[in-house]
Protein backbone atom coordinates (compact mmCIF):
# COMPACT_ATOMS: atom_id res chain seq x y z
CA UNK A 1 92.98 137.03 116.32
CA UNK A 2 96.83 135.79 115.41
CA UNK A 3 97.64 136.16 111.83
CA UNK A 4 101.22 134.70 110.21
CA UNK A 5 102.73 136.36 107.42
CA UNK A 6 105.84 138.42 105.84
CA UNK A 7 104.09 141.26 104.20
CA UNK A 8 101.86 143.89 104.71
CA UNK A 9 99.04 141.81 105.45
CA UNK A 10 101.07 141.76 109.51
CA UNK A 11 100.73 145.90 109.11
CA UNK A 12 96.82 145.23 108.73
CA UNK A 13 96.29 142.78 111.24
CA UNK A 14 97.87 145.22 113.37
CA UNK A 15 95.64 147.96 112.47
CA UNK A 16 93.07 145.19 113.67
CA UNK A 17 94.50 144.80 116.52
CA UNK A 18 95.42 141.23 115.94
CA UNK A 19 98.67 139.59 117.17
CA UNK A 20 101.02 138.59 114.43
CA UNK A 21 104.01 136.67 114.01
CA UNK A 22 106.36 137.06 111.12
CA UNK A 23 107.69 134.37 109.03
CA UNK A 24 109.66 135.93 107.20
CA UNK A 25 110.89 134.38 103.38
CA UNK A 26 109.72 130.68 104.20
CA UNK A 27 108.03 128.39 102.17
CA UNK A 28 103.85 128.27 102.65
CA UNK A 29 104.16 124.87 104.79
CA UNK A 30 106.80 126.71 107.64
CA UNK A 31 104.62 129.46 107.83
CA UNK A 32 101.73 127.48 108.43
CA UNK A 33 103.63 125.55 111.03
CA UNK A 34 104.56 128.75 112.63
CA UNK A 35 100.86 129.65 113.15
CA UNK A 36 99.23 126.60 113.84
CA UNK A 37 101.72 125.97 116.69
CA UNK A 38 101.48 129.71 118.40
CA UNK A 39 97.64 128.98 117.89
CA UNK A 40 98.05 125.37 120.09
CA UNK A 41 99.85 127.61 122.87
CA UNK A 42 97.70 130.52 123.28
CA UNK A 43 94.14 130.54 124.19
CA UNK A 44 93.05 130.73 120.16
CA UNK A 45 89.56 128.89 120.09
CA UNK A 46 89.03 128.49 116.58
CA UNK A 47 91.12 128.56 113.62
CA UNK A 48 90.29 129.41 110.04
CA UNK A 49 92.29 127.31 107.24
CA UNK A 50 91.99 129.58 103.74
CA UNK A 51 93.49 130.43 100.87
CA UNK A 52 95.47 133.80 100.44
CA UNK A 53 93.56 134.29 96.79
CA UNK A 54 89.99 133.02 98.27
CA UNK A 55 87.01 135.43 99.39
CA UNK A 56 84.69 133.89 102.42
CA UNK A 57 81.43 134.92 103.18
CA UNK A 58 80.55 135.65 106.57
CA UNK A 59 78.51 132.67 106.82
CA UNK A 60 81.38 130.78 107.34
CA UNK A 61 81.86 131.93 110.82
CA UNK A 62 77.96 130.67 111.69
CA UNK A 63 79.15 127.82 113.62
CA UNK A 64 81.08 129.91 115.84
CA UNK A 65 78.56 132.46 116.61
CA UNK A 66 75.48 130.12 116.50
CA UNK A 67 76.83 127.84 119.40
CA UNK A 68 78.86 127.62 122.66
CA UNK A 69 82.56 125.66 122.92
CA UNK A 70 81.23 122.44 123.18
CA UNK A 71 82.64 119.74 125.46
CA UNK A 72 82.05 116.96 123.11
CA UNK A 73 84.93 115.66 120.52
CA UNK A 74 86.85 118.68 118.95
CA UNK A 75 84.87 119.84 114.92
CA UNK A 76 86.18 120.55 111.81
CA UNK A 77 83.22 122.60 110.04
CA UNK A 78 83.33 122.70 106.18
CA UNK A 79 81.11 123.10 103.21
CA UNK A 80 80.94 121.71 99.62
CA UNK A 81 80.13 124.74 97.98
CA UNK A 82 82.71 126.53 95.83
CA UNK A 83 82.66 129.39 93.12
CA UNK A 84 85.63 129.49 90.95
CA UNK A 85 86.56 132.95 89.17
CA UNK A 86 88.65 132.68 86.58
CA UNK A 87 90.54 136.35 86.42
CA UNK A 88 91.66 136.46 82.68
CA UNK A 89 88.27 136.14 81.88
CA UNK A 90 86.10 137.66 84.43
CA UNK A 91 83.57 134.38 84.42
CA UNK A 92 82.29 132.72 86.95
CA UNK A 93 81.54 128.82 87.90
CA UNK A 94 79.82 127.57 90.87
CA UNK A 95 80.97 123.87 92.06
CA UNK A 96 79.83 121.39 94.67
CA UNK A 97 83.20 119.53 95.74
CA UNK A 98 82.71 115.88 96.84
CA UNK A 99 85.78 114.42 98.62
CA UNK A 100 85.63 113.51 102.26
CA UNK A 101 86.79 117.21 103.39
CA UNK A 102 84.77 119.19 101.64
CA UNK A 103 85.80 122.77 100.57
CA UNK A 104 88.07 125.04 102.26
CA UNK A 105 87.68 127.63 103.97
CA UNK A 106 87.60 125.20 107.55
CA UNK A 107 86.59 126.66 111.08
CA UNK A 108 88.83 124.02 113.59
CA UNK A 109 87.63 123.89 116.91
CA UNK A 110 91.71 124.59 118.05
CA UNK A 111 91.46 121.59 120.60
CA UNK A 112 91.84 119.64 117.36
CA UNK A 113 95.15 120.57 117.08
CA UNK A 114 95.90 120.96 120.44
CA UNK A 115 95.36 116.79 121.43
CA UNK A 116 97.49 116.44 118.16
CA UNK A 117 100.18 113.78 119.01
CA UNK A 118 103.49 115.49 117.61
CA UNK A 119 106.21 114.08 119.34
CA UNK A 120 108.44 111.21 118.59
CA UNK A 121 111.64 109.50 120.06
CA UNK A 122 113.34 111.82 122.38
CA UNK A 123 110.32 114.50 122.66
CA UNK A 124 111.50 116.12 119.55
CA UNK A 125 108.53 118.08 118.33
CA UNK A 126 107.30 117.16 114.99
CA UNK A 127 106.16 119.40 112.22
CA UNK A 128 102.35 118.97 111.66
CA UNK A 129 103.02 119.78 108.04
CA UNK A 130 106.35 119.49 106.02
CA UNK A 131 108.24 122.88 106.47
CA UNK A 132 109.11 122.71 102.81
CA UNK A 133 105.64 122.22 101.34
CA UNK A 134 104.10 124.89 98.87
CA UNK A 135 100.92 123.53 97.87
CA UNK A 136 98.15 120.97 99.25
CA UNK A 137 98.63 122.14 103.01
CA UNK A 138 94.73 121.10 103.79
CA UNK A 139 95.53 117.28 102.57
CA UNK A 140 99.08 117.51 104.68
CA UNK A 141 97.25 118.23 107.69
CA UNK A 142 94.46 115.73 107.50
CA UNK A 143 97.36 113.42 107.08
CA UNK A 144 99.32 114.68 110.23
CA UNK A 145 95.83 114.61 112.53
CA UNK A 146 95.43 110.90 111.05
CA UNK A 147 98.87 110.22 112.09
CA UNK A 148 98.42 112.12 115.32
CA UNK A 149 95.74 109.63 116.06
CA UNK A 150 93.63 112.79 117.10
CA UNK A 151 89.81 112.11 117.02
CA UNK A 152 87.15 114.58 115.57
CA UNK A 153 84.29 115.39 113.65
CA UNK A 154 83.61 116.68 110.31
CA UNK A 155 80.68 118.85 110.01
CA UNK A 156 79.19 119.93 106.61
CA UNK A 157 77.28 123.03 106.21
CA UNK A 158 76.59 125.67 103.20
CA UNK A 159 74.24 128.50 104.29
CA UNK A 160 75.17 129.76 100.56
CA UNK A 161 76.60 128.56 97.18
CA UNK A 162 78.81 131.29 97.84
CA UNK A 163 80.84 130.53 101.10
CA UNK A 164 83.94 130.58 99.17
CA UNK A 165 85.01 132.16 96.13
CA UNK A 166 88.69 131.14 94.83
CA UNK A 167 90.20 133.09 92.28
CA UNK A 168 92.39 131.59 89.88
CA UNK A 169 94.78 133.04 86.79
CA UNK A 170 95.75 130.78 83.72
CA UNK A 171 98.88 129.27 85.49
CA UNK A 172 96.74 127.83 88.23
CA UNK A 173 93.33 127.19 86.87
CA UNK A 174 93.46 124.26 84.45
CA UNK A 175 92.47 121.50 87.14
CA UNK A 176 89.13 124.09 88.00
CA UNK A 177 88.40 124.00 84.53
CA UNK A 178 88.57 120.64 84.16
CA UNK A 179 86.60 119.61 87.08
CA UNK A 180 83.77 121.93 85.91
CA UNK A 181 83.87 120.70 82.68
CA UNK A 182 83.50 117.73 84.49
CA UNK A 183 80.68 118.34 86.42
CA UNK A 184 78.69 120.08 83.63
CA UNK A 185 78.35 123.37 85.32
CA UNK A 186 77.70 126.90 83.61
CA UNK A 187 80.19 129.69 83.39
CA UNK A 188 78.37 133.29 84.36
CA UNK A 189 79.61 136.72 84.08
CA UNK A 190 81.46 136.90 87.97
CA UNK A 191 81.32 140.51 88.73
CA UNK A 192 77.41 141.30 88.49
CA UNK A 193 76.71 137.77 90.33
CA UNK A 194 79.17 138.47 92.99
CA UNK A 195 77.68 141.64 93.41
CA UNK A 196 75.02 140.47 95.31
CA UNK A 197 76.92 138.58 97.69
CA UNK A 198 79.94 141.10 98.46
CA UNK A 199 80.67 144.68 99.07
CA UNK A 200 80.71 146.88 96.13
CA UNK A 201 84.48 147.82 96.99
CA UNK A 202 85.65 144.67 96.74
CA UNK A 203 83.64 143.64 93.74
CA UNK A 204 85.24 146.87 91.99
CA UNK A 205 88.59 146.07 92.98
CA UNK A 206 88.47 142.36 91.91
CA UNK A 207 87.28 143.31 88.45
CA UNK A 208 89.76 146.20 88.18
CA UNK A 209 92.70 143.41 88.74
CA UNK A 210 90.74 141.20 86.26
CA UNK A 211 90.91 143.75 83.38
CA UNK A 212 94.69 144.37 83.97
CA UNK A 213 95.41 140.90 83.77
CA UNK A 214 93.45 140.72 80.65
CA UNK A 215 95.46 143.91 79.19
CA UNK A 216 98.67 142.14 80.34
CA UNK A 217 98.19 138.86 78.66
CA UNK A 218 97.23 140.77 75.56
């Protein structure tokens, strides 16, 4: 495993056992850069695209374990499915994301990145995604693989409602809130309907955070 970061998530990889590379202060897009291109020149077979604030279930990784490397066109595996935990309020709503991508978290088959075209006039190696970018990095890639001419398949697949759960705070949930409003679905108590999906610990810890938030904003 190769994780990129420039806090103490490198000091738990490395209790992993995982190889790290640190990026020290730079915006989200450089870091990403940084790891997608160490992941193009190792042997890396898969890599996971998620959000630092998002949970995944472990179903994610079922197209990984449930196959061999094919030798067929490179896959990006996705799902639809996506809860949505609002953290000042400790509720809960489930969404099923249309969209041609689907939902983050992705599992890429690395060769997709790997026949990536990134080169211009005088070899001069391109960024896949703007160095400078902070926010939409899935939607920047898509558009550097479409530029890169690079040809692969989507697959869709959601062994459970709850393959991803993204946690939001009032400065970044208004679009969520919208879209569910949107889409007509319920909001639920998160913590007791999480339970049954996650470890305890990190259902306790989660809904610790939530109540501080709360008593913050207060």
């Amino acid at each position: 495993m190769l994780l990129a970061a420039n806090d103490e998530n490198l000091e738990i990889a490395g209790e992993y056992d995982c190889d790290t590379i640190e990026t020290n202060n730079q915006p989200l897009g450089a870091k990403c850069n940084a790891l997608l291109y160490a992941a193009t020149e190792t042997g890396v077979d898969y890599i996971v695209w998620i959000g630092s604030d998002d949970w995944i279930h472990p179903s994610v990784f079922d197209p990984i374990t449930e196959q061999d490397k094919l030798p067929g066109r490179p896959v990006i595996h996705t799902g639809r499915q996506l809860a949505i935990v609002d953290m000042s309020s400790g509720q809960l709503s489930r969404l099923r994301v249309g969209g041609r991508f689907g939902a983050v978290p992705w599992v890429m088959d690395a060769r997709v990145l790997r026949n990536a075209v990134v080169t211009r006039m005088k070899g001069q190696r391109l960024a896949l995604i703007n160095p400078k970018e902070k926010r939409g990095l899935d939607g920047a890639l898509v558009k550097a693989l479409r530029l890169g001419r690079v040809n692969f398949d989507w697959s869709f697949s959601d062994p459970t409602e709850f393959r991803c759960v993204d946690f939001k705070t009032r400065t970044n949930i208004t679009p969520f809130e919208g879209l569910a409003k949107n889409v007509g679905e319920p909001l639920e108590p998160a913590w007791d309907t999480l339970g049954h999906h996650f470890p305890g610990d990190l259902i306790h810890k989660a809904a610790d955070l939530s109540e501080r938030l709360k008593g913050a904003s207060e």
